[in-house]
C-alpha atoms as a PDB file:
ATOM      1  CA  UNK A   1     -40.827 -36.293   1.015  1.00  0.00           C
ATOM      2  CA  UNK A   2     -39.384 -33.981   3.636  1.00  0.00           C
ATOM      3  CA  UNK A   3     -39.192 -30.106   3.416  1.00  0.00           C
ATOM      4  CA  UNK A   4     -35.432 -29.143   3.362  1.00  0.00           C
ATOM      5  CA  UNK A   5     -35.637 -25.402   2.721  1.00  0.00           C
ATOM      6  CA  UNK A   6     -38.452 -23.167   1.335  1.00  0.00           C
ATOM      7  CA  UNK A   7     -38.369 -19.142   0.187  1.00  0.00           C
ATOM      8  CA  UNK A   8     -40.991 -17.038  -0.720  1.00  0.00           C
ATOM      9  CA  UNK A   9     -40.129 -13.262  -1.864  1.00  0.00           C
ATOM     10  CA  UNK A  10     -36.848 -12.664  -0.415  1.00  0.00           C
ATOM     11  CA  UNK A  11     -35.421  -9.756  -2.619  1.00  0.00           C
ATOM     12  CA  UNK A  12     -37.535  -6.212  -3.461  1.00  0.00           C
ATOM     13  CA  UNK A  13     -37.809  -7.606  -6.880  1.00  0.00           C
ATOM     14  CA  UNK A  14     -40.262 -10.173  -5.182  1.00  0.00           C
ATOM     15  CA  UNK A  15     -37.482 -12.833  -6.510  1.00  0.00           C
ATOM     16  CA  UNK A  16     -36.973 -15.751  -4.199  1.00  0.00           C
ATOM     17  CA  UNK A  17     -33.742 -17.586  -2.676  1.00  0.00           C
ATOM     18  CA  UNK A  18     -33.295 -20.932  -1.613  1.00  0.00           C
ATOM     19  CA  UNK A  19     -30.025 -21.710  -0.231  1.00  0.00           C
ATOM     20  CA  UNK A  20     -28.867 -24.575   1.673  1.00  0.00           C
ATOM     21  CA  UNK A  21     -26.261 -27.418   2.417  1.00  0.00           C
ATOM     22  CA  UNK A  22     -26.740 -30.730   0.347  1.00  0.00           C
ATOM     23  CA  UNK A  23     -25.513 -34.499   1.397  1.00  0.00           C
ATOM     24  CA  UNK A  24     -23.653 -36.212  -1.429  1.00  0.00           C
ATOM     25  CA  UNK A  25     -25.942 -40.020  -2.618  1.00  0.00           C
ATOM     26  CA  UNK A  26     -29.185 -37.622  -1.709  1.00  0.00           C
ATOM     27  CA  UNK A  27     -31.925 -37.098  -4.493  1.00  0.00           C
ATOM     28  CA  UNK A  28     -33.520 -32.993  -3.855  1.00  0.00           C
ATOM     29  CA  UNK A  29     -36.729 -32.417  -5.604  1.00  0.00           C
ATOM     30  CA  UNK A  30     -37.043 -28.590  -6.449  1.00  0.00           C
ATOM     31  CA  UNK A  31     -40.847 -27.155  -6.623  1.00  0.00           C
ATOM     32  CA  UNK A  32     -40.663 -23.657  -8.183  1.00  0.00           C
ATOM     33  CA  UNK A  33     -44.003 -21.601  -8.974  1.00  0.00           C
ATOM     34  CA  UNK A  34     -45.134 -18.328  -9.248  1.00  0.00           C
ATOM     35  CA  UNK A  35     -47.535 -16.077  -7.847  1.00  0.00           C
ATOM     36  CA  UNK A  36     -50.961 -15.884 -10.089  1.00  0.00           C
ATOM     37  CA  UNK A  37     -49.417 -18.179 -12.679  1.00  0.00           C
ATOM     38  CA  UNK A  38     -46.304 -15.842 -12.946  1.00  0.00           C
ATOM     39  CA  UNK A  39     -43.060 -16.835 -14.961  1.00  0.00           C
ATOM     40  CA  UNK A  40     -39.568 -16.239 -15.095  1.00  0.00           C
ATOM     41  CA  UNK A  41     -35.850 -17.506 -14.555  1.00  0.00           C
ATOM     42  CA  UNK A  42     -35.059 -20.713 -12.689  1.00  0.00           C
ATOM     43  CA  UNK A  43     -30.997 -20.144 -11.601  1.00  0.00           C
ATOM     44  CA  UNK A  44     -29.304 -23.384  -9.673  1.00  0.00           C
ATOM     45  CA  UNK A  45     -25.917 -22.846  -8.074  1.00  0.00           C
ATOM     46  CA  UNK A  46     -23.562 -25.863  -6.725  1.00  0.00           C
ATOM     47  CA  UNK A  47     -20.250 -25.298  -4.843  1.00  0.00           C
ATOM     48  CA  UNK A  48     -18.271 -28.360  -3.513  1.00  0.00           C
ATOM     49  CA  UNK A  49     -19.028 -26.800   0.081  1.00  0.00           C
ATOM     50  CA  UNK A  50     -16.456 -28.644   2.529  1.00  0.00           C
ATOM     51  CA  UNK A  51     -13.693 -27.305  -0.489  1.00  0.00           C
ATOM     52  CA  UNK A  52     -11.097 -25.283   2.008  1.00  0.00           C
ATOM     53  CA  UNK A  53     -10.334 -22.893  -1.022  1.00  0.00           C
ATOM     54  CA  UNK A  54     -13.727 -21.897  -0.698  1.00  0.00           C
ATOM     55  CA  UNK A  55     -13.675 -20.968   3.145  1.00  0.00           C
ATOM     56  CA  UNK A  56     -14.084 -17.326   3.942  1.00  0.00           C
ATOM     57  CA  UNK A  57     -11.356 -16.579   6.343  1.00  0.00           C
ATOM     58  CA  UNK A  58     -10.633 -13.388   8.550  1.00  0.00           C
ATOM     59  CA  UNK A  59      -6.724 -12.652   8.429  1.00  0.00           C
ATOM     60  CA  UNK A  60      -6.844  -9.702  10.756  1.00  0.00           C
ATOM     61  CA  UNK A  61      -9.449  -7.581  11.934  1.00  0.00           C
ATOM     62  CA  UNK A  62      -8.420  -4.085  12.440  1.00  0.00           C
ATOM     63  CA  UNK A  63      -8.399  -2.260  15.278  1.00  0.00           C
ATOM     64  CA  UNK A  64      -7.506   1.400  15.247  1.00  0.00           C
ATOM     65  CA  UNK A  65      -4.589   1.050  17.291  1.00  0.00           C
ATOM     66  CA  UNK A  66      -1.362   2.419  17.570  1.00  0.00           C
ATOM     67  CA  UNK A  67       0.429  -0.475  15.897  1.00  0.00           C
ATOM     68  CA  UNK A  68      -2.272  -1.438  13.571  1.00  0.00           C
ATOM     69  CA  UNK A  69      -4.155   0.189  10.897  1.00  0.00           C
ATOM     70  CA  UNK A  70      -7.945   1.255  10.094  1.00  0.00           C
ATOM     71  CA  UNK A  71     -10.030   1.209   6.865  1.00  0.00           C
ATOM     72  CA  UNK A  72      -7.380  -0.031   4.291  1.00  0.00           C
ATOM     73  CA  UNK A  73      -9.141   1.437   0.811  1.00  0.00           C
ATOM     74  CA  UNK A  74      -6.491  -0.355  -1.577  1.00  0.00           C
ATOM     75  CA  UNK A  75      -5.513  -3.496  -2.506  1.00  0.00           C
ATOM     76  CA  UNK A  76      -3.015  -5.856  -1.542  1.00  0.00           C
ATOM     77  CA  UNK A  77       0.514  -7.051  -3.003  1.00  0.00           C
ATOM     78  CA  UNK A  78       1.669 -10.410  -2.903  1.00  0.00           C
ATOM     79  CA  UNK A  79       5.382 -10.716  -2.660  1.00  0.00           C
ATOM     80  CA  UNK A  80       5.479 -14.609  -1.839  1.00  0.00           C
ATOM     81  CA  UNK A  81       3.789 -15.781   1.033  1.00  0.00           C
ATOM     82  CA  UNK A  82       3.430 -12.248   2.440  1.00  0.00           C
ATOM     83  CA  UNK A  83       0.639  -9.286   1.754  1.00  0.00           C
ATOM     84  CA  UNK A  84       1.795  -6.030   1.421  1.00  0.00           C
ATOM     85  CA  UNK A  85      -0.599  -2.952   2.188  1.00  0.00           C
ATOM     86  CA  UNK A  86      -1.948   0.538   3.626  1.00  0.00           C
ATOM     87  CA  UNK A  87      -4.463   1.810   5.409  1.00  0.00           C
ATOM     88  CA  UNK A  88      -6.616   5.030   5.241  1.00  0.00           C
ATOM     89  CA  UNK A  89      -6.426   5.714   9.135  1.00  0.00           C
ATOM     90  CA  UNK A  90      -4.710   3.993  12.076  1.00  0.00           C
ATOM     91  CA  UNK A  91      -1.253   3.757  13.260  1.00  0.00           C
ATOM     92  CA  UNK A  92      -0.305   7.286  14.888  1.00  0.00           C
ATOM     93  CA  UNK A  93      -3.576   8.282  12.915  1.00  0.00           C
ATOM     94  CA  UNK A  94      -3.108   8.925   9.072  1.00  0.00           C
ATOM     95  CA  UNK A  95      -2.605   5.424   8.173  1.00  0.00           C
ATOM     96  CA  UNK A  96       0.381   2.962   8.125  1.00  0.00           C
ATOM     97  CA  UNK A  97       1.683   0.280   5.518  1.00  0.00           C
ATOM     98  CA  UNK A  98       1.352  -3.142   6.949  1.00  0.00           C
ATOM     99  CA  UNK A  99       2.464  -6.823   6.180  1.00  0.00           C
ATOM    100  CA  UNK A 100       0.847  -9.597   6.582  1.00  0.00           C
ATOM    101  CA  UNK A 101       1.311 -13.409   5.953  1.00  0.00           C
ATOM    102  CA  UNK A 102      -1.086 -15.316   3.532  1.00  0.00           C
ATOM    103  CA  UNK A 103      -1.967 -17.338   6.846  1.00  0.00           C
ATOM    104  CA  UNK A 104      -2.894 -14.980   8.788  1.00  0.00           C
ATOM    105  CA  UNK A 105       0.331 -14.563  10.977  1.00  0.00           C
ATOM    106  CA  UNK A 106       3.000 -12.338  10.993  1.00  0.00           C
ATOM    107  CA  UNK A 107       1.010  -8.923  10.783  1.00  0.00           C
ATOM    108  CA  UNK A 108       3.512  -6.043  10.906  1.00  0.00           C
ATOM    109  CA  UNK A 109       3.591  -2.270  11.166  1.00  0.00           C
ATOM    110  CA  UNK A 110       6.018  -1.570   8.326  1.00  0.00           C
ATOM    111  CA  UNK A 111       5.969   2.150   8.514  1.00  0.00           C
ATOM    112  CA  UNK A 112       3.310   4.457  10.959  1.00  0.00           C
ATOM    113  CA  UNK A 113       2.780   7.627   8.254  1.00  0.00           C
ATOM    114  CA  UNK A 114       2.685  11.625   9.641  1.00  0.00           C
ATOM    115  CA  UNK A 115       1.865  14.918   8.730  1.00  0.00           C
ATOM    116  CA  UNK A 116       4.854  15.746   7.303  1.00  0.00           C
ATOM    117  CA  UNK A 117       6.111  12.396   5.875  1.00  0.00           C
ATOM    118  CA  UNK A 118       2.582  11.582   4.116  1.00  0.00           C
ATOM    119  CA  UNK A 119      -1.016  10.600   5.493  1.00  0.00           C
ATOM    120  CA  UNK A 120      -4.014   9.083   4.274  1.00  0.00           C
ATOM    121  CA  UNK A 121      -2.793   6.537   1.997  1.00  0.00           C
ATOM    122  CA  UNK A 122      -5.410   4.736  -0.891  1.00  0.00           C
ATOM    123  CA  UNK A 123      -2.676   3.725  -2.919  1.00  0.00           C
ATOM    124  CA  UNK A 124      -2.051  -0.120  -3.745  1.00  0.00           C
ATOM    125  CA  UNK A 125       1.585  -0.325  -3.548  1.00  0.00           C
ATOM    126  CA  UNK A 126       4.632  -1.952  -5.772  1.00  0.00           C
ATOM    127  CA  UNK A 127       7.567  -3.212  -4.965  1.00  0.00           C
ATOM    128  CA  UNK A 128      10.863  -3.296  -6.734  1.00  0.00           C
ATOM    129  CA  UNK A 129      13.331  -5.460  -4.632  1.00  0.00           C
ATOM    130  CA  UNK A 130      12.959  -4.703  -1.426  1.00  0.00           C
ATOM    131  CA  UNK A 131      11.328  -1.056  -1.955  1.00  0.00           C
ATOM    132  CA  UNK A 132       7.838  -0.642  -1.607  1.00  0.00           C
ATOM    133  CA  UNK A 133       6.496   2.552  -3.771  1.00  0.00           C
ATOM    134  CA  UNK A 134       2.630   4.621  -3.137  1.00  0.00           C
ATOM    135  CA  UNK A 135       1.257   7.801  -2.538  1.00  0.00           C
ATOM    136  CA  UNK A 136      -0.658   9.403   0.220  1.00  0.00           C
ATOM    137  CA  UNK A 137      -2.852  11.853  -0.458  1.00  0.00           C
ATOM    138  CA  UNK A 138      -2.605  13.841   1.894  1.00  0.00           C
ATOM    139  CA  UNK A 139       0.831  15.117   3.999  1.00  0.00           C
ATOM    140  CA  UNK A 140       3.862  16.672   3.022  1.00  0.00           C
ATOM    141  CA  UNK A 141       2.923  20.058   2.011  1.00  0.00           C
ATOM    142  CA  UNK A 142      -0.947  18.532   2.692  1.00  0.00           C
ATOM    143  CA  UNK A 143      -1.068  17.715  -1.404  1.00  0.00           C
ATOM    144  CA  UNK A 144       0.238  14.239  -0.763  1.00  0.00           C
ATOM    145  CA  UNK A 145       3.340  12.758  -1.389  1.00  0.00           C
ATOM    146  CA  UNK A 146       4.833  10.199  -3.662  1.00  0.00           C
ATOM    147  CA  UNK A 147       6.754   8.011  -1.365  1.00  0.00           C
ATOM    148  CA  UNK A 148       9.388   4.371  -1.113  1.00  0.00           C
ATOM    149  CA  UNK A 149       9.819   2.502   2.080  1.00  0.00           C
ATOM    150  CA  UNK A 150      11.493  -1.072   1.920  1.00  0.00           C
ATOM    151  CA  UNK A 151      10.168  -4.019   3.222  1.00  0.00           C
ATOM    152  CA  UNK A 152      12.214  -4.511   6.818  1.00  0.00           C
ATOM    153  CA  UNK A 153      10.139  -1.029   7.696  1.00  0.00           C
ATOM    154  CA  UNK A 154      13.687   1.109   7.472  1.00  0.00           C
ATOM    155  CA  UNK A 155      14.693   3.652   4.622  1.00  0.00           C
ATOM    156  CA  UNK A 156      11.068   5.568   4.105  1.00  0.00           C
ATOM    157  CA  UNK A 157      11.665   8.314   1.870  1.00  0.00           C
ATOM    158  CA  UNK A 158       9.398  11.097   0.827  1.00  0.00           C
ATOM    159  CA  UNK A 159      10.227  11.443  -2.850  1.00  0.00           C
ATOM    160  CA  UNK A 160       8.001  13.903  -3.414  1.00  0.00           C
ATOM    161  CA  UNK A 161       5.903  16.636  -1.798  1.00  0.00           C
ATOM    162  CA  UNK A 162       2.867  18.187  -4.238  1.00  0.00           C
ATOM    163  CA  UNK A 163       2.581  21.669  -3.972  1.00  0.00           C
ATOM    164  CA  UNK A 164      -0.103  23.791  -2.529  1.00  0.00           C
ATOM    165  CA  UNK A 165      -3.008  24.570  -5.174  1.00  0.00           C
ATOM    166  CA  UNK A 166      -4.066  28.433  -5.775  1.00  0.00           C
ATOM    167  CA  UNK A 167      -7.791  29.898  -6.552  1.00  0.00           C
ATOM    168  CA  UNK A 168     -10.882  28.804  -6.977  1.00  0.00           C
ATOM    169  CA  UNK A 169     -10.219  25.951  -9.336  1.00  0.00           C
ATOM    170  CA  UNK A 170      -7.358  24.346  -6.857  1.00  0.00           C
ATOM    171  CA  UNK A 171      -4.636  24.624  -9.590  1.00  0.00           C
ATOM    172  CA  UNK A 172      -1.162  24.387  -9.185  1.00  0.00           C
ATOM    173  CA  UNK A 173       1.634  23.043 -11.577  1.00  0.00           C
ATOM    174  CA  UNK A 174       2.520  19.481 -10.515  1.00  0.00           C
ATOM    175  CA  UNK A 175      -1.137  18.053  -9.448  1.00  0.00           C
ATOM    176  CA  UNK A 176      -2.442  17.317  -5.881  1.00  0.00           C
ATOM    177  CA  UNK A 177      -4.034  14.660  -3.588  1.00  0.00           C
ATOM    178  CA  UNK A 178      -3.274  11.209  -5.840  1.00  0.00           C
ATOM    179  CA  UNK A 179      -5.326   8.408  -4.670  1.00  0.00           C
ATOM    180  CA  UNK A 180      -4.378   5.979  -7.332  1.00  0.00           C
ATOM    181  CA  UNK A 181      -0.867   3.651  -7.104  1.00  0.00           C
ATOM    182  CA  UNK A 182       1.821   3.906  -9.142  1.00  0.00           C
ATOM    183  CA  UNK A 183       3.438   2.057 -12.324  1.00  0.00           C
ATOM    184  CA  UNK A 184       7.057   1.143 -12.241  1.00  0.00           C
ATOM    185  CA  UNK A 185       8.866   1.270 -15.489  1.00  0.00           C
ATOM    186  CA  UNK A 186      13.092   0.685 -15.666  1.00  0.00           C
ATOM    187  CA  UNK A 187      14.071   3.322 -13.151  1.00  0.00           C
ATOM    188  CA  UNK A 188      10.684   5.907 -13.566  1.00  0.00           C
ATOM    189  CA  UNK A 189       7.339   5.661 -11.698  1.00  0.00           C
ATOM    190  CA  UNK A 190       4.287   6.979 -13.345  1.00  0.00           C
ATOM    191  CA  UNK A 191       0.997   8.091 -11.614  1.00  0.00           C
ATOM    192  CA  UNK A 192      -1.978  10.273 -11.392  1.00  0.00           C
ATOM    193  CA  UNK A 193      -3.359  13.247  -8.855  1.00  0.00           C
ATOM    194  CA  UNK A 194      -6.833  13.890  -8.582  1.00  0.00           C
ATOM    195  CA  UNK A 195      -6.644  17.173  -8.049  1.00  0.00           C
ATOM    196  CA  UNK A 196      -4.344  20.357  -9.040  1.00  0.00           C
ATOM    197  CA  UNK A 197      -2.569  20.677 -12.330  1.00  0.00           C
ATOM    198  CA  UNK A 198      -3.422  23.773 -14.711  1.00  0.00           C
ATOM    199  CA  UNK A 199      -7.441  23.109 -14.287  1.00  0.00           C
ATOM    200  CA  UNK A 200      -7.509  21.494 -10.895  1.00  0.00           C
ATOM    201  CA  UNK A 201      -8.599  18.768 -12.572  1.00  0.00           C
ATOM    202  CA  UNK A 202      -5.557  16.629 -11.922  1.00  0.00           C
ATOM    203  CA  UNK A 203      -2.241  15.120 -14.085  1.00  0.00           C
ATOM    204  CA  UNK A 204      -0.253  12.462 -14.987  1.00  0.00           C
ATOM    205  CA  UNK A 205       3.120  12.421 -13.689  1.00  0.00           C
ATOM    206  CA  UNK A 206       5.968  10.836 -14.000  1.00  0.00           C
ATOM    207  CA  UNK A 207       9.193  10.539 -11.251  1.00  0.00           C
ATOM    208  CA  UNK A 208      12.594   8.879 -11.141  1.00  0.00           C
ATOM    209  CA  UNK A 209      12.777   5.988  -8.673  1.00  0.00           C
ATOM    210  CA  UNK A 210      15.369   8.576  -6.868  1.00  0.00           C
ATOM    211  CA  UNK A 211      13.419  11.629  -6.556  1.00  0.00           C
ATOM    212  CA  UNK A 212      14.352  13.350  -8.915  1.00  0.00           C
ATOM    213  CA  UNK A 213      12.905  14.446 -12.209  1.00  0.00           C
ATOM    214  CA  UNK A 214       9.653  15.101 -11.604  1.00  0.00           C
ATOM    215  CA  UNK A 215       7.698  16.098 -14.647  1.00  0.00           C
ATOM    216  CA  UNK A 216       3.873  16.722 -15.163  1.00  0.00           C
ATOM    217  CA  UNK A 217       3.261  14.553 -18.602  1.00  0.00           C
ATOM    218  CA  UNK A 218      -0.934  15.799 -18.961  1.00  0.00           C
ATOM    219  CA  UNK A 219      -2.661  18.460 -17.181  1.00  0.00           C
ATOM    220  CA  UNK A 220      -6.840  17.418 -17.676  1.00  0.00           C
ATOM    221  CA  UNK A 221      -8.363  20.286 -18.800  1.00  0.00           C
ATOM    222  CA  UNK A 222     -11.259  22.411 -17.821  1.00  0.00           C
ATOM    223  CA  UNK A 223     -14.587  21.265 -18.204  1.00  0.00           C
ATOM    224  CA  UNK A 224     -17.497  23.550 -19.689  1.00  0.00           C
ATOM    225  CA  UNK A 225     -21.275  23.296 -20.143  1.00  0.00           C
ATOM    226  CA  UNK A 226     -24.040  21.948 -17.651  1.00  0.00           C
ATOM    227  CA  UNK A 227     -22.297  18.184 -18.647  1.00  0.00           C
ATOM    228  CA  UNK A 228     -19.027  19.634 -17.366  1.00  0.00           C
ATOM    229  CA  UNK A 229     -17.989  17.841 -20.346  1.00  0.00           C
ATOM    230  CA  UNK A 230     -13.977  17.827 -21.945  1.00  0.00           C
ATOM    231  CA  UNK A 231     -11.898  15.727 -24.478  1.00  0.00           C
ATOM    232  CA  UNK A 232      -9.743  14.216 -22.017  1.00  0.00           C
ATOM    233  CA  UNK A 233     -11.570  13.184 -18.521  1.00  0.00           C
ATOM    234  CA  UNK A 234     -11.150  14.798 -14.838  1.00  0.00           C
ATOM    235  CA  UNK A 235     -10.278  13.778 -11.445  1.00  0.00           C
ATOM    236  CA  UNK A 236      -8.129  10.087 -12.046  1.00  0.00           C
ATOM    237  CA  UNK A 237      -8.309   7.897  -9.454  1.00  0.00           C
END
């Protein structure tokens, strides 16, 4: 016999981990043991390793610049063979929404956000045709915006501006700062801010495709005691 691979304590659990490339027709002999007669769990793990579905590949490594994005915090959107996203920083600095193809080519600046028309975006995005809806969380009034931009890069609107929050607790009447994306149903997207509403402790919302009616569905309520406990949660993201 011939040693192929040997581990002894790799993890702080004092756990060990022995990884490496097989050759199909070959007979392995494993030899596990443990220290001063110790016992526990034997786990073996086979991939077909020349599989190409299985190949980690690097799309597009960002780069902070001008026409590209930095620290994307969402996830993506598949629409085809292209990838739809945004990024937290980048572009002319608070973030962009970017395409990209599913091979790696094809990576475009879609829209380059600002401080007035929206920054900071975390939001996975939806599309409806050819408009692509998120939020920012910060920009517009700085509460974040709710926003549409279609897929060419033209038409971004800013739907929706949160308002400033007031006092200690950061209220307001609409909610402020939403991280999360939003839900599309018929002609009315639905989301959450973190922060603002009647306890600062964010809302739901819900908005017409349009613009118009905006209406605050749930303002989370106040929290009390050293759990900062409440009957309906805090801060959605």
């Amino acid at each position: 016999l011939s040693l192929v691979a040997s581990n002894d304590n790799s993890e702080l659990d004092f756990t060990s981990e022995v990884s490496f490339p097989a050759t199909g027709g070959t007979t392995y002999y494993m030899a596990v043991d443990g220290y001063g007669a110790g016992a526990g769990a034997l786990v073996l793990n086979w991939t077909p390793f020349n599989d190409p579905a299985l190949i980690f590949t690097t799309l597009h490594h960002f780069t902070n610049g001008i026409n590209d994005g930095a620290s994307p915090q969402s996830g993506l959107l598949l629409a085809g063979d292209t990838l739809y996203g945004t990024s937290l920083y980048g572009g002319s600095g608070p973030g962009m929404v970017f395409r990209i193809k599913t091979d790696g080519t094809g990576y475009t600046n879609v829209h380059k956000f600002n401080s007035s028309g929206g920054a900071n975006s975390y939001s996975e995005l939806i599309l409806s045709g050819s408009t692509l809806y998120g939020t920012t969380y910060g920009g517009g009034s700085n509460y974040g915006i709710v926003f549409a931009v279609n897929t060419n890069g033209t038409g971004f609107t800013n739907l929706h501006s949160f308002p400033p929050t007031s006092g200690a607790s950061s209220t307001n009447r609409e909610g402020a700062n939403p991280i999360a994306g939003l839900l599309l149903v018929g002609n009315t997207l639905y989301g959450t801010a973190r922060f603002g509403g009647t306890a600062g402790n964010g809302t739901v919302f819900a908005i017409k495709t349009d613009g118009s009616g905006f209406t605050n569905l749930h303002n989370f309520t106040a929290t009390s005691g050293p759990s900062s406990s409440n009957s309906d949660g805090t801060l959605p993201s």
